[in-house]
C-alpha atoms as a PDB file:
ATOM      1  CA  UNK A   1     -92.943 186.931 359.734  1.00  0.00           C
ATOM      2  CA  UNK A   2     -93.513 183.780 357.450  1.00  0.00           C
ATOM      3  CA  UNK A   3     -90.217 181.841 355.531  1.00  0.00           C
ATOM      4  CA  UNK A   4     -89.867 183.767 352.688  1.00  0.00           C
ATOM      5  CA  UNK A   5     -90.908 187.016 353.868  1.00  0.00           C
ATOM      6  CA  UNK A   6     -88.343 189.928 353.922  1.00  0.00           C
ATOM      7  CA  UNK A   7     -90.371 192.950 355.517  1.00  0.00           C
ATOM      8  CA  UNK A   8     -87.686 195.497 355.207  1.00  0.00           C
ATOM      9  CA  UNK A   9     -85.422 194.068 352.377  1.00  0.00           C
ATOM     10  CA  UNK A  10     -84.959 197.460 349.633  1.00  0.00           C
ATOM     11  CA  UNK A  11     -81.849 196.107 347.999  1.00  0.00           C
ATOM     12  CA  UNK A  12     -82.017 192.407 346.211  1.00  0.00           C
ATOM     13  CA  UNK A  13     -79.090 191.564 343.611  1.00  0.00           C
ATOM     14  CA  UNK A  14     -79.230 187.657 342.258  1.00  0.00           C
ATOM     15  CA  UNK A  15     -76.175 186.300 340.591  1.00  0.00           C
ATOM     16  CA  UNK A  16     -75.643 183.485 338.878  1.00  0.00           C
ATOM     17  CA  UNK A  17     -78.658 181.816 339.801  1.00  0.00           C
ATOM     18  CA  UNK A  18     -79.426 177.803 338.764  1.00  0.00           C
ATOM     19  CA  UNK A  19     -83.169 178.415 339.109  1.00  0.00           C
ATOM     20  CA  UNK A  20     -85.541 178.131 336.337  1.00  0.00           C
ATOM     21  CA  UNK A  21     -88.697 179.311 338.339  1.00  0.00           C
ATOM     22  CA  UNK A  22     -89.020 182.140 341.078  1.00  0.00           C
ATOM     23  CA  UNK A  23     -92.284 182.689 342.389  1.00  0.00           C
ATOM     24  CA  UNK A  24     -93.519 184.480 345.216  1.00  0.00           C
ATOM     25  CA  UNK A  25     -95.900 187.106 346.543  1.00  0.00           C
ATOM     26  CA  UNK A  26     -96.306 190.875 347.065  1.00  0.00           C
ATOM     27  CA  UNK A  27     -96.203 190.348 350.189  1.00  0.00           C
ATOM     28  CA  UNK A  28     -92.647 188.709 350.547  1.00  0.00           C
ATOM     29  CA  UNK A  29     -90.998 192.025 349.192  1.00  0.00           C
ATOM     30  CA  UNK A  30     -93.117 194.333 350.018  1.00  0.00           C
ATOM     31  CA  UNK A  31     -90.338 197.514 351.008  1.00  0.00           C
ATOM     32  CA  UNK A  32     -88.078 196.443 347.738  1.00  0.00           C
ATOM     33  CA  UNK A  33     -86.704 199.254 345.589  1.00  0.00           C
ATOM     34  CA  UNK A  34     -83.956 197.918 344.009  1.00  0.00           C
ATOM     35  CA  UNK A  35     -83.877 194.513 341.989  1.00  0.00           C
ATOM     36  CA  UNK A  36     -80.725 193.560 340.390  1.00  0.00           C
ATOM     37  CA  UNK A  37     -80.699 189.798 338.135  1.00  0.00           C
ATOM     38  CA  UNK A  38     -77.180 189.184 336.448  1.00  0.00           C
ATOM     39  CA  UNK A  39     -75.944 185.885 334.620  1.00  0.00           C
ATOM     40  CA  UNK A  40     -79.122 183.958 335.616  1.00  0.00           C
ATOM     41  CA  UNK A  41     -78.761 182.246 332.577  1.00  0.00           C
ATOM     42  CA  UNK A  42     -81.867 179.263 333.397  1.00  0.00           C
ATOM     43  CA  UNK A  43     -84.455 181.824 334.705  1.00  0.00           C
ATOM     44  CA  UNK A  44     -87.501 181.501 332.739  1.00  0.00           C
ATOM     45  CA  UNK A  45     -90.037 182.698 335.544  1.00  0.00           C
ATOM     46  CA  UNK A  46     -90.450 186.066 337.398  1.00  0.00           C
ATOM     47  CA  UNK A  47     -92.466 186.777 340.473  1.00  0.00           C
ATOM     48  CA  UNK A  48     -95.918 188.511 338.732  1.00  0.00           C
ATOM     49  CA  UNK A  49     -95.847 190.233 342.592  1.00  0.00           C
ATOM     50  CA  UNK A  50     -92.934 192.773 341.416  1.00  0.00           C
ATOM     51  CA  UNK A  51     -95.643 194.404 339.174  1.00  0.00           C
ATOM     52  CA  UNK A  52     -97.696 195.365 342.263  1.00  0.00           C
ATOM     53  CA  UNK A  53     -94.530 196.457 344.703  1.00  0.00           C
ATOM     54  CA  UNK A  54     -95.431 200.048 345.207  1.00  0.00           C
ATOM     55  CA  UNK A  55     -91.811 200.992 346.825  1.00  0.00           C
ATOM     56  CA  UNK A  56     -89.947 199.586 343.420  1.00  0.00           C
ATOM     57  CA  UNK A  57     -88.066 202.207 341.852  1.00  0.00           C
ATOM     58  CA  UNK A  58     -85.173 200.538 339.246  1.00  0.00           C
ATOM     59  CA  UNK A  59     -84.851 197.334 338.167  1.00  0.00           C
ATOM     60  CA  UNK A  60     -81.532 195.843 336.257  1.00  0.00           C
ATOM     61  CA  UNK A  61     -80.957 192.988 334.370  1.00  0.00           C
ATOM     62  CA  UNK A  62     -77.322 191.719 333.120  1.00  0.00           C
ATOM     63  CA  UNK A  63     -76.053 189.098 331.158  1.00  0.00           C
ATOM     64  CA  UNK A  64     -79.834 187.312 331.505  1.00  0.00           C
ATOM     65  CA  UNK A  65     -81.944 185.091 329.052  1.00  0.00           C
ATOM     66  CA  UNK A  66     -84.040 187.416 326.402  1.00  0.00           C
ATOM     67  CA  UNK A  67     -86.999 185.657 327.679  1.00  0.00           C
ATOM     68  CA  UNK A  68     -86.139 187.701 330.923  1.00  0.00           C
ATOM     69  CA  UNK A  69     -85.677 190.659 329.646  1.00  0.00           C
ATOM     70  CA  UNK A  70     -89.131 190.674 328.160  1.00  0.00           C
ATOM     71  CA  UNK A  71     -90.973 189.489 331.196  1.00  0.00           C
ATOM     72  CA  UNK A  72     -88.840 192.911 333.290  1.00  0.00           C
ATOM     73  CA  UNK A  73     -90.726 195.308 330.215  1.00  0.00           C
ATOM     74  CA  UNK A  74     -94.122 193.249 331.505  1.00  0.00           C
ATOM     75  CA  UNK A  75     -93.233 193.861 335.428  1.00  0.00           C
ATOM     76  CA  UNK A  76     -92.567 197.475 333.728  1.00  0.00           C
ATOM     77  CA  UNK A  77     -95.775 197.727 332.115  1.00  0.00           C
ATOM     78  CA  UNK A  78     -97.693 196.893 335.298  1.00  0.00           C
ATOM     79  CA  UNK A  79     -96.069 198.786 337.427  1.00  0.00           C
ATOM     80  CA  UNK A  80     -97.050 202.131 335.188  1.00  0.00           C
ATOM     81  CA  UNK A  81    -100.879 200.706 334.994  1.00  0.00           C
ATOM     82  CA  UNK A  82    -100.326 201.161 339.047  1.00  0.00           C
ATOM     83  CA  UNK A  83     -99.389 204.106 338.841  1.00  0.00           C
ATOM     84  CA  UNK A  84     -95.007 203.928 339.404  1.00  0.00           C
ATOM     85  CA  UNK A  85     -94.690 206.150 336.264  1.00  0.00           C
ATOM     86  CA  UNK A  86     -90.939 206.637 338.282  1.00  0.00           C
ATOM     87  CA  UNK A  87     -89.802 202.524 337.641  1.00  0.00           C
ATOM     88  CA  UNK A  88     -86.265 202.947 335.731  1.00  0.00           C
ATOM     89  CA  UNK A  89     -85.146 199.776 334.254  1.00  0.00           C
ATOM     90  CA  UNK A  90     -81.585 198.766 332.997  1.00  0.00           C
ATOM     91  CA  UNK A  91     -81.165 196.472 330.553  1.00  0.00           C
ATOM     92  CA  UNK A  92     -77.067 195.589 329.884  1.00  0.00           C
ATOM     93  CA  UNK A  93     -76.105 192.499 327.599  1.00  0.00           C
ATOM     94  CA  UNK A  94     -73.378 191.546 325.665  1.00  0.00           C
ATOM     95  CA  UNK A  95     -73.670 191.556 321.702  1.00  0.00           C
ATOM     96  CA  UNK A  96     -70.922 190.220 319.604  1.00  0.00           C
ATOM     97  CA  UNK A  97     -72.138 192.286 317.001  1.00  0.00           C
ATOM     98  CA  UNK A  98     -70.659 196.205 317.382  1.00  0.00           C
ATOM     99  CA  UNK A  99     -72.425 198.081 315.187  1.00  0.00           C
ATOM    100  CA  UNK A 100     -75.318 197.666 317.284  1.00  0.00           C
ATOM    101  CA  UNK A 101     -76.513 200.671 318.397  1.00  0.00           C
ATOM    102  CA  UNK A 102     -77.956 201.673 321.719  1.00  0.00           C
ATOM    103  CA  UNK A 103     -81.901 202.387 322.139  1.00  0.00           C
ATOM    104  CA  UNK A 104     -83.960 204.905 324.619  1.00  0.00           C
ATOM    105  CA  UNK A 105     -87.369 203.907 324.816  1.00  0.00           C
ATOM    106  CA  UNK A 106     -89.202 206.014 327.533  1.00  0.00           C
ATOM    107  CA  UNK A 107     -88.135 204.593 330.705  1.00  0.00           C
ATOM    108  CA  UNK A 108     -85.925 201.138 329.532  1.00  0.00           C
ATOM    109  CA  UNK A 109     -82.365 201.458 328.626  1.00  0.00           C
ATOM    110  CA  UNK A 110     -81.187 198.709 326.522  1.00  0.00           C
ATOM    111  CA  UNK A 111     -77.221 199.049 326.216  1.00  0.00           C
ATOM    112  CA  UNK A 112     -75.728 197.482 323.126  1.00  0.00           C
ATOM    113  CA  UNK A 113     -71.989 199.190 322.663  1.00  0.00           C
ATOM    114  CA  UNK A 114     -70.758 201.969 324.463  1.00  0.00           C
ATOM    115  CA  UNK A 115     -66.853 203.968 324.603  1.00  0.00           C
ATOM    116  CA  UNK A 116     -67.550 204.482 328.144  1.00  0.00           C
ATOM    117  CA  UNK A 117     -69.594 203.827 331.237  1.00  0.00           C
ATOM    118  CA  UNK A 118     -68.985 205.201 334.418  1.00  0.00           C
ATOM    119  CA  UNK A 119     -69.957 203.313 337.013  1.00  0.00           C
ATOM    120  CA  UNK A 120     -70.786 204.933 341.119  1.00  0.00           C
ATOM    121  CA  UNK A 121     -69.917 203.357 344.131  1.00  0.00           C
ATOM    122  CA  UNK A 122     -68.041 200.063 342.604  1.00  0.00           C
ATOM    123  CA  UNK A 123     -64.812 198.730 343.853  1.00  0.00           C
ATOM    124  CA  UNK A 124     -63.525 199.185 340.968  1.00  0.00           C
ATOM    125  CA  UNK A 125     -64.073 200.851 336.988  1.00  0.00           C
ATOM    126  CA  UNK A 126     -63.571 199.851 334.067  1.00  0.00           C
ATOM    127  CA  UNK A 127     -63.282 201.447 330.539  1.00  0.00           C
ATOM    128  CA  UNK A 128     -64.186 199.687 327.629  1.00  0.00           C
END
């Protein structure tokens, strides 16, 4: 195993990251199912590898630049030219604005007000 190779990592959740660029190759994640980027409010560069990871099966994104949010639809978008028709992704932000409304396009979920969300396996829920 090379630096920067995680062989069996499924699970990877970045918070509050003070990166601008993260690059990297297939092969560094090449088990990973579940990628989860929150508040990474400087990220303006994805991996173009997690369009080719075979075992990825949701992506979410929270609180992140809208510049991220497009580049997860392109990692989206390759992944179903591969052939992972089963990719979910999540898309939660905040809007100041309520009267947004929320929007179901195929396989995204882009959450812009909601009365409720329940939430599995958290230490704790909360109701908005």
């Amino acid at each position: 195993m090379e630096e920067g190779e995680f062989p069996k990592l499924r699970f990877l959740k970045l918070v509050s990251l003070r990166i601008v660029r993260w690059t990297g190759s297939g092969d560094h994640l090449p088990c990973l199912q579940k990628l989860v980027m929150e508040r990474c409010g400087k990220l303006e560069e994805l991996p173009s590898c997690l369009g080719y990871i075979p075992t990825l099966e949701k992506i979410e994104v929270r609180q992140c630049r809208p510049f991220v949010r497009s580049l997860v639809h392109e990692i989206g978008e390759e992944q179903m030219r591969g052939g992972n028709e089963d990719l979910k992704i999540l898309i939660l932000e905040e809007i100041e604005d309520s009267s947004s409304s929320d929007s179901v396009d195929g396989r995204y979920v882009l959450l812009r007000s909601a009365k409720s969300i329940v939430a599995e396996a958290c230490e704790f829920q909360t109701c908005l």
